[in-house]
Each structure stands twice: as C-alpha cells, then as structure tokens.
PDB file of N, CA and C in Angstrom:
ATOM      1  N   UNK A   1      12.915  -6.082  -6.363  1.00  0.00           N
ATOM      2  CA  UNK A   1      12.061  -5.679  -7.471  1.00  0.00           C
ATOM      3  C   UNK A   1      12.557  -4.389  -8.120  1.00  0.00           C
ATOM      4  N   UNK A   2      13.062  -3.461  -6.888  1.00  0.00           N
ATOM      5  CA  UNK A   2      13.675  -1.664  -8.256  1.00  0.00           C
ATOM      6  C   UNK A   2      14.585  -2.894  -9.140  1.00  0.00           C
ATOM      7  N   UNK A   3      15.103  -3.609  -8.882  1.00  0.00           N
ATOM      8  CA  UNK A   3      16.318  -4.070 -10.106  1.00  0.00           C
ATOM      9  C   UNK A   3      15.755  -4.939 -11.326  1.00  0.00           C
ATOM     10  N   UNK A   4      14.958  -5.230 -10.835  1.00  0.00           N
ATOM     11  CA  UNK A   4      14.027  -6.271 -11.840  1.00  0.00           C
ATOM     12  C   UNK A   4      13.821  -5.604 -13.124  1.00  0.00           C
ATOM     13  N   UNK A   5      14.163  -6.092 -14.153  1.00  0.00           N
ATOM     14  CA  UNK A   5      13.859  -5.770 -15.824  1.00  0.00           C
ATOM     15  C   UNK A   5      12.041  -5.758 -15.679  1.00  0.00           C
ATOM     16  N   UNK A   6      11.877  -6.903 -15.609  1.00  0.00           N
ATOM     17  CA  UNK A   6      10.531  -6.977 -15.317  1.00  0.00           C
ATOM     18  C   UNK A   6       9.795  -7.963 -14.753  1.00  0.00           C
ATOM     19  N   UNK A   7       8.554  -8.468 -14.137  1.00  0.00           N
ATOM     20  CA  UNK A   7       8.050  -8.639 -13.372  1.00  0.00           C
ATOM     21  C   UNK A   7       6.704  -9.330 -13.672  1.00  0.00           C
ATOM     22  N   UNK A   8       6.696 -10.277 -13.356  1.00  0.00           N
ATOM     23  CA  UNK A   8       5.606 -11.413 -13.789  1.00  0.00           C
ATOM     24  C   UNK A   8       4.530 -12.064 -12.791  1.00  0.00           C
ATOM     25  N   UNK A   9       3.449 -11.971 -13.069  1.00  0.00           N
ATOM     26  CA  UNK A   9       2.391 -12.580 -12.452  1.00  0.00           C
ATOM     27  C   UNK A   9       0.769 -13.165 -13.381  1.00  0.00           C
ATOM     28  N   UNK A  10       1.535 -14.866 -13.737  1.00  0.00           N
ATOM     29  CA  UNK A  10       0.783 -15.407 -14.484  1.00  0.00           C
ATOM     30  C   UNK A  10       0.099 -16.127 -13.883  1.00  0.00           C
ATOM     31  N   UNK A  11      -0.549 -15.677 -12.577  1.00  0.00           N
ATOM     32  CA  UNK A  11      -1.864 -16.573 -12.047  1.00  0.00           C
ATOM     33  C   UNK A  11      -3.197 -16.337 -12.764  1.00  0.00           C
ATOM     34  N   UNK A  12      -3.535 -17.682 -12.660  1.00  0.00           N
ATOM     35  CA  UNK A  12      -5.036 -18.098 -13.117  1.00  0.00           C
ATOM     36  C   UNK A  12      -6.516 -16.842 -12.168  1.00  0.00           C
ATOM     37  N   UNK A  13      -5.995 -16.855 -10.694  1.00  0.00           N
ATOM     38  CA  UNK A  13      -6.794 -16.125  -9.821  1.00  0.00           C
ATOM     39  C   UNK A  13      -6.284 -15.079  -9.105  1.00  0.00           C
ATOM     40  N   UNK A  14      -6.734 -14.358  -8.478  1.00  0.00           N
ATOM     41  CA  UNK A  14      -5.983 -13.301  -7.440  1.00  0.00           C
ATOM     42  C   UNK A  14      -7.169 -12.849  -6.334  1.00  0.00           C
ATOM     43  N   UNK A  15      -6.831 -12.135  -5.195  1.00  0.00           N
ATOM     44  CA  UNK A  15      -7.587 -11.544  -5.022  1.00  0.00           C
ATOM     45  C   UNK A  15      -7.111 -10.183  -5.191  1.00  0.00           C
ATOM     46  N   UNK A  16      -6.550  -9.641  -3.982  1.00  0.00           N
ATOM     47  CA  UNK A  16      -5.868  -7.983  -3.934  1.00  0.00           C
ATOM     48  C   UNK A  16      -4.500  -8.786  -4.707  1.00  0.00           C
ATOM     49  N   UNK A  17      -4.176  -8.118  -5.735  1.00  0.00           N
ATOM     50  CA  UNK A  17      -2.582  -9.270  -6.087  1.00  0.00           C
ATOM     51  C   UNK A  17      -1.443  -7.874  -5.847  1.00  0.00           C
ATOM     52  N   UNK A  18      -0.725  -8.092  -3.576  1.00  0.00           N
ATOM     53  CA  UNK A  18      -0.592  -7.196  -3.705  1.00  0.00           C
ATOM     54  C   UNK A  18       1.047  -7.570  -4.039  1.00  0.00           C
ATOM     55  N   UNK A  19       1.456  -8.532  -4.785  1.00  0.00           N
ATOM     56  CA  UNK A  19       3.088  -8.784  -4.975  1.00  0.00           C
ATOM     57  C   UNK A  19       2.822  -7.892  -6.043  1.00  0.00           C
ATOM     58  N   UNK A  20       2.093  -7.890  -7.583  1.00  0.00           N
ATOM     59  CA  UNK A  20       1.717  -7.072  -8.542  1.00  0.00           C
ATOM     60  C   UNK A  20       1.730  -5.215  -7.896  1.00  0.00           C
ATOM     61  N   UNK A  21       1.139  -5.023  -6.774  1.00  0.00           N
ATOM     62  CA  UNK A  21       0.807  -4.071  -6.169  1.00  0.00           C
ATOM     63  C   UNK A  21       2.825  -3.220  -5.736  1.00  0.00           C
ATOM     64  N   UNK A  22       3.279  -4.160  -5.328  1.00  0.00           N
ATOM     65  CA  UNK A  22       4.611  -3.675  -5.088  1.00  0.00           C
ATOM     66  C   UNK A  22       5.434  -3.914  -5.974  1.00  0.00           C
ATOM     67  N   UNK A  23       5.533  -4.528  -6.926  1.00  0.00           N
ATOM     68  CA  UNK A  23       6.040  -4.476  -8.397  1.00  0.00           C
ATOM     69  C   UNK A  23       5.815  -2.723  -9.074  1.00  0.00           C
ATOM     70  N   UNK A  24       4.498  -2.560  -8.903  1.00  0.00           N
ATOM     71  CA  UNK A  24       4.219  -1.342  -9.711  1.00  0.00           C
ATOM     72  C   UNK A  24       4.794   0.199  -8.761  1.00  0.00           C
ATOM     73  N   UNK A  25       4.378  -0.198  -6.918  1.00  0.00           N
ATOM     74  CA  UNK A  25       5.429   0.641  -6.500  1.00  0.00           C
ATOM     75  C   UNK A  25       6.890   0.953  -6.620  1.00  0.00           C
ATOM     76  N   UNK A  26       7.697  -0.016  -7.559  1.00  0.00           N
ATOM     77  CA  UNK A  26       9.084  -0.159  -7.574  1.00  0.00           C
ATOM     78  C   UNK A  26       9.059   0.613  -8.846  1.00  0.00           C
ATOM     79  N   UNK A  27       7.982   0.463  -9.370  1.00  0.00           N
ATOM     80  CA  UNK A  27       8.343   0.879 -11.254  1.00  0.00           C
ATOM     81  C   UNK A  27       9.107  -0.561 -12.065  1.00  0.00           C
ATOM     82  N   UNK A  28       8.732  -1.470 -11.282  1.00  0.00           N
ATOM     83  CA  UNK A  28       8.964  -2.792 -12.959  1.00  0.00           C
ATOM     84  C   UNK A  28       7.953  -2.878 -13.680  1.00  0.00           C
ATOM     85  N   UNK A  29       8.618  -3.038 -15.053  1.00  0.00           N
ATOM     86  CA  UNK A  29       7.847  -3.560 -16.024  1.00  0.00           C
ATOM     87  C   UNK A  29       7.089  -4.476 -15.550  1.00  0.00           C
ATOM     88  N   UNK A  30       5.434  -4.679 -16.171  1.00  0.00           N
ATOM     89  CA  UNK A  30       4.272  -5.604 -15.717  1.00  0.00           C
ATOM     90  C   UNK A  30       4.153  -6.675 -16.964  1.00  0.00           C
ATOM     91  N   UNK A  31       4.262  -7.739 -16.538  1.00  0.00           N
ATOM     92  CA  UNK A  31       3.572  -9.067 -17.622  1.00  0.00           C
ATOM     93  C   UNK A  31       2.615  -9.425 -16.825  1.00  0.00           C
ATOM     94  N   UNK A  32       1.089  -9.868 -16.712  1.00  0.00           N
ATOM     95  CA  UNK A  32       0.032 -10.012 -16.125  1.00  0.00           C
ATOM     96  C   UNK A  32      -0.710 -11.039 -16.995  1.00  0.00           C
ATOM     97  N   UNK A  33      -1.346 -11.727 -16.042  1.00  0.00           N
ATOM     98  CA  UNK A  33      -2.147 -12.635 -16.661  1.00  0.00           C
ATOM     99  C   UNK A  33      -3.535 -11.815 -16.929  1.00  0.00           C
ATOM    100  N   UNK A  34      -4.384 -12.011 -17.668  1.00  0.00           N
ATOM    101  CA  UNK A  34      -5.127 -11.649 -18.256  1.00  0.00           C
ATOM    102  C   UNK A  34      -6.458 -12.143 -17.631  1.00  0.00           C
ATOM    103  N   UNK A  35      -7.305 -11.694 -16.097  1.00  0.00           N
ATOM    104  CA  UNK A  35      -7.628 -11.855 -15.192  1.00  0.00           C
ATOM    105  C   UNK A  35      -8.198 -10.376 -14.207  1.00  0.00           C
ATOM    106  N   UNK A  36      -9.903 -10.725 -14.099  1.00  0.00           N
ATOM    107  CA  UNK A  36     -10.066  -9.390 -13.636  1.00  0.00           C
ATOM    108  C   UNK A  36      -9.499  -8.729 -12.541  1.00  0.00           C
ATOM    109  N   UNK A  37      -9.389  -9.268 -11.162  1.00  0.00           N
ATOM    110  CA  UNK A  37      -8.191  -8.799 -10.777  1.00  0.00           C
ATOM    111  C   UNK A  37      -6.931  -7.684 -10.928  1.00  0.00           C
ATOM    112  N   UNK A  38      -6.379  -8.291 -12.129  1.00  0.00           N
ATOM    113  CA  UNK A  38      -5.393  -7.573 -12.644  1.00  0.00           C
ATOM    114  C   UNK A  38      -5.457  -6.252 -13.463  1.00  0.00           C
ATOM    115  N   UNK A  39      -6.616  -6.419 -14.235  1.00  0.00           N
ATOM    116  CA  UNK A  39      -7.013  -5.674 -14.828  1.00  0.00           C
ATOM    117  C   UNK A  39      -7.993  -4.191 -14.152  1.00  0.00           C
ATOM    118  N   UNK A  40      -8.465  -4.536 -13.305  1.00  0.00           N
ATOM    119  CA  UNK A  40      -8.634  -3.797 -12.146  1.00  0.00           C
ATOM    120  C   UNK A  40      -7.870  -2.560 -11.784  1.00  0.00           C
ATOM    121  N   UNK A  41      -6.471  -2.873 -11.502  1.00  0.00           N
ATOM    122  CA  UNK A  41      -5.452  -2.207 -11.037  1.00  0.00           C
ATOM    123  C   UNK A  41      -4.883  -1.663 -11.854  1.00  0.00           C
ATOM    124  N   UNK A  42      -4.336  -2.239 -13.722  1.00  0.00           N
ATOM    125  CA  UNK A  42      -3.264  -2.323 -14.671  1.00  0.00           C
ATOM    126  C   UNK A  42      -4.850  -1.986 -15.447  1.00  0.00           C
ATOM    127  N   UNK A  43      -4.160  -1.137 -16.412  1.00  0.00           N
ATOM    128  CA  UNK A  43      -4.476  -1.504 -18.083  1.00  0.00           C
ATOM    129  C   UNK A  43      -3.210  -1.368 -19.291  1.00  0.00           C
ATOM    130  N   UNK A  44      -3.535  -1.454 -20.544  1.00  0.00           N
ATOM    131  CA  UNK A  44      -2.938  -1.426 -21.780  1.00  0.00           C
ATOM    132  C   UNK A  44      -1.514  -0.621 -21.329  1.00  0.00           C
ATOM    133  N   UNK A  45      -1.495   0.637 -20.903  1.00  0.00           N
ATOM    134  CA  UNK A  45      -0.675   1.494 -20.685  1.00  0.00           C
ATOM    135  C   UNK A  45       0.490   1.593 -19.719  1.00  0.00           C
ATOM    136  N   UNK A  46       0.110   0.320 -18.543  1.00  0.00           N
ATOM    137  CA  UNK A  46       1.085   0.170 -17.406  1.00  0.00           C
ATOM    138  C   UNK A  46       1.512  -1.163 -17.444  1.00  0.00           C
ATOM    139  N   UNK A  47       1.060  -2.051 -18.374  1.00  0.00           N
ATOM    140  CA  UNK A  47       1.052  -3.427 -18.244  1.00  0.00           C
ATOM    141  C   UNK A  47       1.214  -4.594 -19.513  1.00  0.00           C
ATOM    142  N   UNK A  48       1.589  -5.243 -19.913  1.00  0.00           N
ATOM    143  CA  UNK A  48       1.277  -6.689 -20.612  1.00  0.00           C
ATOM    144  C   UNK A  48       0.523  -7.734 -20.518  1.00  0.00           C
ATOM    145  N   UNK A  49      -0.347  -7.483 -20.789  1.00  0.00           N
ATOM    146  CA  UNK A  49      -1.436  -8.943 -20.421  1.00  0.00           C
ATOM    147  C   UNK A  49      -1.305  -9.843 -21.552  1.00  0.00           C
ATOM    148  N   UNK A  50      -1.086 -11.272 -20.449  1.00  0.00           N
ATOM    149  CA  UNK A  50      -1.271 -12.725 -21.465  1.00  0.00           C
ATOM    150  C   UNK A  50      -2.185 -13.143 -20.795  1.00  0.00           C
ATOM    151  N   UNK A  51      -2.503 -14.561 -21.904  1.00  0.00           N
ATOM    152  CA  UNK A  51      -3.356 -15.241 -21.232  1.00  0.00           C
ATOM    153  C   UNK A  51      -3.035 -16.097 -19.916  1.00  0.00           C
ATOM    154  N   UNK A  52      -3.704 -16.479 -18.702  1.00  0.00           N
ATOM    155  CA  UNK A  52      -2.659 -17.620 -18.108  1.00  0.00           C
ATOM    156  C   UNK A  52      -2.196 -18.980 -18.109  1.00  0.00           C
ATOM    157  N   UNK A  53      -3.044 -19.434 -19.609  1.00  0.00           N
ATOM    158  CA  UNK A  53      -2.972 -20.196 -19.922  1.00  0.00           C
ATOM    159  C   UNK A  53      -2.104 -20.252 -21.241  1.00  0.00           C
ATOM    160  N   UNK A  54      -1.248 -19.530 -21.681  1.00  0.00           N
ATOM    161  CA  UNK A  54      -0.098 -19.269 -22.394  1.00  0.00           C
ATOM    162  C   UNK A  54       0.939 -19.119 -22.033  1.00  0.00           C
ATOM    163  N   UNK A  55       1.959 -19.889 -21.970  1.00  0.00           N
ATOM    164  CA  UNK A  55       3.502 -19.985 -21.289  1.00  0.00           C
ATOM    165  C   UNK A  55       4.099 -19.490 -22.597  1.00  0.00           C
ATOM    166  N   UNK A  56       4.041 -19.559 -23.731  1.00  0.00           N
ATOM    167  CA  UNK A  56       4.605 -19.221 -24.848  1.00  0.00           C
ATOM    168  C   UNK A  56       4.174 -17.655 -25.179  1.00  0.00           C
ATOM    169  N   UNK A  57       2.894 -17.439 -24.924  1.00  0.00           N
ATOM    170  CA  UNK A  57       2.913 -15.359 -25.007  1.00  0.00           C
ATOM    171  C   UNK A  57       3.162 -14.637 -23.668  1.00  0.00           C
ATOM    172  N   UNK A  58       3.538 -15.344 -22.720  1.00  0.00           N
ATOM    173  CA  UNK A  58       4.351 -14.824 -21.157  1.00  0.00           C
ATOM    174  C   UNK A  58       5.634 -14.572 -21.852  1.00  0.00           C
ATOM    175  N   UNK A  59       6.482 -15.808 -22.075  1.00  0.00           N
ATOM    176  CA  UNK A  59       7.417 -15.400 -23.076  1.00  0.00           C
ATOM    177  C   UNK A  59       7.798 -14.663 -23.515  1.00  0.00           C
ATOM    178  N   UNK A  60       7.227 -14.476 -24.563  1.00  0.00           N
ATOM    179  CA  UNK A  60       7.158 -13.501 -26.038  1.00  0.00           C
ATOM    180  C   UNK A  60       7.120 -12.036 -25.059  1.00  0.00           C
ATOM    181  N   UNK A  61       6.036 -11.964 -24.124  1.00  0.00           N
ATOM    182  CA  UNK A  61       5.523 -10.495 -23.829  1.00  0.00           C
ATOM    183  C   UNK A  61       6.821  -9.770 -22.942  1.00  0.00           C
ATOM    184  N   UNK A  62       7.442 -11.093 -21.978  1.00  0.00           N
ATOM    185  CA  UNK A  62       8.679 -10.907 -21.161  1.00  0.00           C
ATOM    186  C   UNK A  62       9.931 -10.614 -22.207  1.00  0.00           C
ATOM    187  N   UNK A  63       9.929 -11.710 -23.569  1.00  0.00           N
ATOM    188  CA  UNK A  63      11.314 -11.392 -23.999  1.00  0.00           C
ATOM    189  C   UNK A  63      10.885 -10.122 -24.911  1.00  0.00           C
ATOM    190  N   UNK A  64       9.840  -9.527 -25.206  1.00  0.00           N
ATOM    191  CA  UNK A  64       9.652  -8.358 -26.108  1.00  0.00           C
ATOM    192  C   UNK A  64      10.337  -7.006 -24.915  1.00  0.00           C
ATOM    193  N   UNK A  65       9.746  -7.400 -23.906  1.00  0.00           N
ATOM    194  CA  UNK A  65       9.856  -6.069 -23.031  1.00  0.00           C
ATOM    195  C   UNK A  65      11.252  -5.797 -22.664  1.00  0.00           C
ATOM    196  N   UNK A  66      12.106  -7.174 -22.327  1.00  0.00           N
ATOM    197  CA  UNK A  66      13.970  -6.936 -22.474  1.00  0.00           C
ATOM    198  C   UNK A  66      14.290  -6.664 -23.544  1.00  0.00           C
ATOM    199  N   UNK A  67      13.975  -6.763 -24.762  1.00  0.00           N
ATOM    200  CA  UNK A  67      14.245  -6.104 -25.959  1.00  0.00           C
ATOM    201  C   UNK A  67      13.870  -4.573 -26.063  1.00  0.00           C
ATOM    202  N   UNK A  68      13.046  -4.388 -25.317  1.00  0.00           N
ATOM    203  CA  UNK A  68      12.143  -2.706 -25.786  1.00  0.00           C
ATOM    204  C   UNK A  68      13.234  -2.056 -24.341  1.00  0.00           C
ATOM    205  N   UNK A  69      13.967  -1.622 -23.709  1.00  0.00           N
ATOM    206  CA  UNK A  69      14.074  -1.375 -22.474  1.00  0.00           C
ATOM    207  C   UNK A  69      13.638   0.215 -22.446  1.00  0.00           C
ATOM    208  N   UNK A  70      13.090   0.513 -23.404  1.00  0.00           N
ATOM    209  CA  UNK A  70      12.675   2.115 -23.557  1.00  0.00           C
ATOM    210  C   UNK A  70      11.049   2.009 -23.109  1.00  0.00           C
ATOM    211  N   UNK A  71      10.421   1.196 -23.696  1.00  0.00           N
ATOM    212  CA  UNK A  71       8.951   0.798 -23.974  1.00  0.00           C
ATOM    213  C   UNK A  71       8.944  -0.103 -22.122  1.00  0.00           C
ATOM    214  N   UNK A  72       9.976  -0.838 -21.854  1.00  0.00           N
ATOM    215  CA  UNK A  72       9.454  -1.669 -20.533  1.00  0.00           C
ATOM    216  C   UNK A  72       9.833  -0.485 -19.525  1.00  0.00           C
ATOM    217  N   UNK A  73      10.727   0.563 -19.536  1.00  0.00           N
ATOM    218  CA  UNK A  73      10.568   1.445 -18.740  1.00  0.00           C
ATOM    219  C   UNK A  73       9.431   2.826 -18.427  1.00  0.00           C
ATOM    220  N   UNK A  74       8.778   3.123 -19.475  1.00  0.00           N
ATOM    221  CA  UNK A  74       7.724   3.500 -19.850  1.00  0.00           C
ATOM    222  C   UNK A  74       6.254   2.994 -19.218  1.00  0.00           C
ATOM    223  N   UNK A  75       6.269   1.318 -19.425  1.00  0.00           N
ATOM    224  CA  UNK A  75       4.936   1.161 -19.145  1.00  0.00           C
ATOM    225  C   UNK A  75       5.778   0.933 -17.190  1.00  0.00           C
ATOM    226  N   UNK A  76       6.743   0.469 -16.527  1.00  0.00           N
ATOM    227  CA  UNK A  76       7.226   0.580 -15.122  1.00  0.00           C
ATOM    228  C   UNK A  76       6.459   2.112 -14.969  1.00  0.00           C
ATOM    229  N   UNK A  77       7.135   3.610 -15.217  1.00  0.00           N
ATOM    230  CA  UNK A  77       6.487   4.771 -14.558  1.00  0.00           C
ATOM    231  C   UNK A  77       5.148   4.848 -14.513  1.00  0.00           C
ATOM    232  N   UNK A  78       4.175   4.238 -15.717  1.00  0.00           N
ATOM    233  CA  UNK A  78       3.139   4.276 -15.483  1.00  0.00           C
ATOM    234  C   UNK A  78       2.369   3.597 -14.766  1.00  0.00           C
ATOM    235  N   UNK A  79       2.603   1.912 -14.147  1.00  0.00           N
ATOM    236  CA  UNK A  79       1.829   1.136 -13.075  1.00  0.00           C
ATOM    237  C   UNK A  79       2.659   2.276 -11.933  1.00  0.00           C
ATOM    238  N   UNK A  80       3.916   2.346 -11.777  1.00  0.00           N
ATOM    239  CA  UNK A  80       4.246   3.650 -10.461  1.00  0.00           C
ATOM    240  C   UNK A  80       3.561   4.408 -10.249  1.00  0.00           C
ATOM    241  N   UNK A  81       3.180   5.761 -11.073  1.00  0.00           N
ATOM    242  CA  UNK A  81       1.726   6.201 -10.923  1.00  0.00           C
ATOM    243  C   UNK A  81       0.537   5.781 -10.433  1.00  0.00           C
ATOM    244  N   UNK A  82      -0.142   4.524 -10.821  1.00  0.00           N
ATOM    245  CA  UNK A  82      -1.474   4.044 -11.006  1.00  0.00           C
ATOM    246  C   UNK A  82      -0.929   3.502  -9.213  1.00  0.00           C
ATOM    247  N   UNK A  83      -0.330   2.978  -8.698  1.00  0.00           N
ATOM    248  CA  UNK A  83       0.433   2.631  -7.294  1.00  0.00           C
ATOM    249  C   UNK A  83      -0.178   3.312  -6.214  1.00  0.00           C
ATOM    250  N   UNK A  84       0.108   4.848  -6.640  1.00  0.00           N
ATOM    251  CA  UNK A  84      -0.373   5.372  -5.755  1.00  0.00           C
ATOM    252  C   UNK A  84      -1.918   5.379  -5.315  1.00  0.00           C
ATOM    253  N   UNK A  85      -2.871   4.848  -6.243  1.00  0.00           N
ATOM    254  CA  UNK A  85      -4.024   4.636  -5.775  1.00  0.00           C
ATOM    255  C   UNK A  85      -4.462   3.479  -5.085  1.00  0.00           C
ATOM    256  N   UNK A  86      -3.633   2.458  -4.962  1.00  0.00           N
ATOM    257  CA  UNK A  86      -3.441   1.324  -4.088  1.00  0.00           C
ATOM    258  C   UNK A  86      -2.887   1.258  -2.502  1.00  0.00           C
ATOM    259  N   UNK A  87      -2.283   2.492  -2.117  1.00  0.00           N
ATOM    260  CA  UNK A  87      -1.265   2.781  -1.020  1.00  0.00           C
ATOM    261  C   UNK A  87      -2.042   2.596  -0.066  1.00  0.00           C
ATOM    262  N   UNK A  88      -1.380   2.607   1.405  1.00  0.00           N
ATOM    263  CA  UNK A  88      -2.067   2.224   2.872  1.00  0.00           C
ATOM    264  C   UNK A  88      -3.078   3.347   2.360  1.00  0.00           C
ATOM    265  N   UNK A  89      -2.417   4.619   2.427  1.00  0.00           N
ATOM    266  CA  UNK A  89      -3.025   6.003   2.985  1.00  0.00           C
ATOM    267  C   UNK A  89      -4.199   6.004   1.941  1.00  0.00           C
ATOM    268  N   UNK A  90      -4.111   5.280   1.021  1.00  0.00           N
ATOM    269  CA  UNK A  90      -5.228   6.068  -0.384  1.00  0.00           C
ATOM    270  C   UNK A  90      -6.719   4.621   0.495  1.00  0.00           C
ATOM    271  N   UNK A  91      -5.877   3.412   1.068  1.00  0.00           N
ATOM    272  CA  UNK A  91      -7.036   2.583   1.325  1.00  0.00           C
ATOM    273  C   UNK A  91      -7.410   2.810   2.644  1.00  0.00           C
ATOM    274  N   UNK A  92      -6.860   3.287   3.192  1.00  0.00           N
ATOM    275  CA  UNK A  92      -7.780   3.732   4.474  1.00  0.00           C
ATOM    276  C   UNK A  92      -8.366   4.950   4.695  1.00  0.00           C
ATOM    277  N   UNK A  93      -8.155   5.901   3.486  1.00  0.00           N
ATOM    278  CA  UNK A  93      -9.515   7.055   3.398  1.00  0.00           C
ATOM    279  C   UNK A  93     -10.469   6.372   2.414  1.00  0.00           C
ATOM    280  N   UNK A  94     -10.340   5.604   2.125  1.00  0.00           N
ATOM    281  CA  UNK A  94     -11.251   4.876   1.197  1.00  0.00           C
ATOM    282  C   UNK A  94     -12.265   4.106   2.056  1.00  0.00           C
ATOM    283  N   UNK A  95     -11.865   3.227   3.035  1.00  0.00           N
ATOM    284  CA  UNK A  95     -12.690   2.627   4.235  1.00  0.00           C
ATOM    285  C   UNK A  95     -12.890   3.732   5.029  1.00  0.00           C
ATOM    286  N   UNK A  96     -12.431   4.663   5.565  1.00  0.00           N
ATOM    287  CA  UNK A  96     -13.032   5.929   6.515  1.00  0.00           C
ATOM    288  C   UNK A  96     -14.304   6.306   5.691  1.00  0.00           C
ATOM    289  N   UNK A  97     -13.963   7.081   4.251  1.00  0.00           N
ATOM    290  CA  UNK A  97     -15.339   7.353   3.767  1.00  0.00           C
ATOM    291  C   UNK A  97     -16.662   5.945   3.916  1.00  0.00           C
ATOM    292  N   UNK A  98     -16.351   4.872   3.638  1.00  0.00           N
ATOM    293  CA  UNK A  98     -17.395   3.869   3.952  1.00  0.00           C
ATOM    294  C   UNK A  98     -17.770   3.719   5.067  1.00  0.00           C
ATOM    295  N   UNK A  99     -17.090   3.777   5.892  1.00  0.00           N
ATOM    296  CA  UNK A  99     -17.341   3.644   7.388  1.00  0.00           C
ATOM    297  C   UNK A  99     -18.666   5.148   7.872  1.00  0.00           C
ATOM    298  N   UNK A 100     -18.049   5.840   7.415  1.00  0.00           N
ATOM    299  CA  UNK A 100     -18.589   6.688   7.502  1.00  0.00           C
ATOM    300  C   UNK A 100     -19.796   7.271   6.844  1.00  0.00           C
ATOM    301  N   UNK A 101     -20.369   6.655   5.756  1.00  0.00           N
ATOM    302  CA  UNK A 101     -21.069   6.802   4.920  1.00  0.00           C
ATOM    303  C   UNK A 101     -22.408   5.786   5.473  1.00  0.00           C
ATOM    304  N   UNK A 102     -21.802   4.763   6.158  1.00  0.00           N
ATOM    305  CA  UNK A 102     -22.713   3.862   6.091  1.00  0.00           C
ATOM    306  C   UNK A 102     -23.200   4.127   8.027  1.00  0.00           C
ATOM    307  N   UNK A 103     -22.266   4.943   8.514  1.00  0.00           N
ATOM    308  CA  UNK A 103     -22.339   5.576   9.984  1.00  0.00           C
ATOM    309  C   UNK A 103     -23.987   6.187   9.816  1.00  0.00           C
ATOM    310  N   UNK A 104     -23.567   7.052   8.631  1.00  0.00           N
ATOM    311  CA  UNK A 104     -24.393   8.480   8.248  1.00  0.00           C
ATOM    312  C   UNK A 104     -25.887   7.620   7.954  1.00  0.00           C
ATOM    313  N   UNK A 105     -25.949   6.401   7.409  1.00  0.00           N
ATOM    314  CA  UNK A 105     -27.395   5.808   6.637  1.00  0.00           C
ATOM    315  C   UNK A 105     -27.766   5.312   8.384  1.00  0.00           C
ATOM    316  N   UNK A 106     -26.723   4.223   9.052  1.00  0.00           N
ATOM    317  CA  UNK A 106     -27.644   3.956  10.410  1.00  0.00           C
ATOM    318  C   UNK A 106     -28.256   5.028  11.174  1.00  0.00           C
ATOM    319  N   UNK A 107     -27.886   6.286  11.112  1.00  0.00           N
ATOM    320  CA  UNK A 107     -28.137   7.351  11.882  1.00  0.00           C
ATOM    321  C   UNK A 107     -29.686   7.646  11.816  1.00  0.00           C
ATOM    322  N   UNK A 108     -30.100   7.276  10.127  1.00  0.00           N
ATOM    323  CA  UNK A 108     -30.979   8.136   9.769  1.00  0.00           C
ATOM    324  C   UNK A 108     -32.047   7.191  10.237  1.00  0.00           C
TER     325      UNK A 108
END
C-alpha cells in the first residue's frame, strides 16, 4: 500500500473497514464508497467518495486522482493524520475510559 497511487474500497457495507484503516496509515490516496462506515473515518478532505453502485464514477474519481498526483498526495497526508485516531493505542484508551466509566456507574 506506501506504493499504491491509490486505493479503493467500493463496498456496498463495512463494519470497522480496517483495509481502508491501513490504506490511510500508509498515506494512499482514498476512493470510498459512499457508505456510513466510511464516512465515519474519511471526509471531503482525506478522501473520494462514489457511489457503490457506480463503476463508472470509481473510475473517473481513481483516473482523476492519477492525473492530480499533487491533489492525490494531499488528500493521502490527510486520511494519515485522521489514522492516528483509529490506532491500537488511540482504541484501547478509548475502551479503558468505557470500561471504566461504566466501572464508576456499577459502583454507585
């Protein structure tokens, strides 16, 4: 994936979509299906959203972004960024605080 121009995930569903998740740790360009999921993680600024029911604007959004290689490297640093809020370390203080939060309500 670091070598990848860019990086595609036109599923209909997801749950955690964590191949998307290590795409954005590498810094590739994002084409995304247009799916809450995805949108979740990605917006406007780190990503390309099509529909997933469009093979022809996957396309377009993939062959625009090998054409832009200024613009597909651009929106790559920015899902890299947004990455880091997905990481082991960022999701398991994320479940410690719950764990712990919900420790704190049985207590009472």
């Amino acid at each position: 994936m670091k070598r990848a121009a860019v990086f595609t995930s036109p599923s209909r569903h997801e749950g955690m979509p964590n191949a998307v998740v290590e795409a954005m740790t590498c810094g590739c360009a994002l084409v995304v299906s247009d799916i809450p999921s995805h949108r979740e993680i990605l917006d406007a600024g780190s990503a390309r959203f099509v529909s997933p029911d469009d093979p022809a604007a996957l396309a377009a959004a993939v062959a625009g972004l090998l054409d832009a290689p200024a613009e597909a490297s651009g929106l790559g640093r920015v899902a890299r960024a947004r990455a880091a809020q997905w990481s082991v370390e960022a999701s398991m203080r994320a479940y410690l605080a719950l764990y712990q939060e919900l420790a704190a309500g049985a207590a009472r």
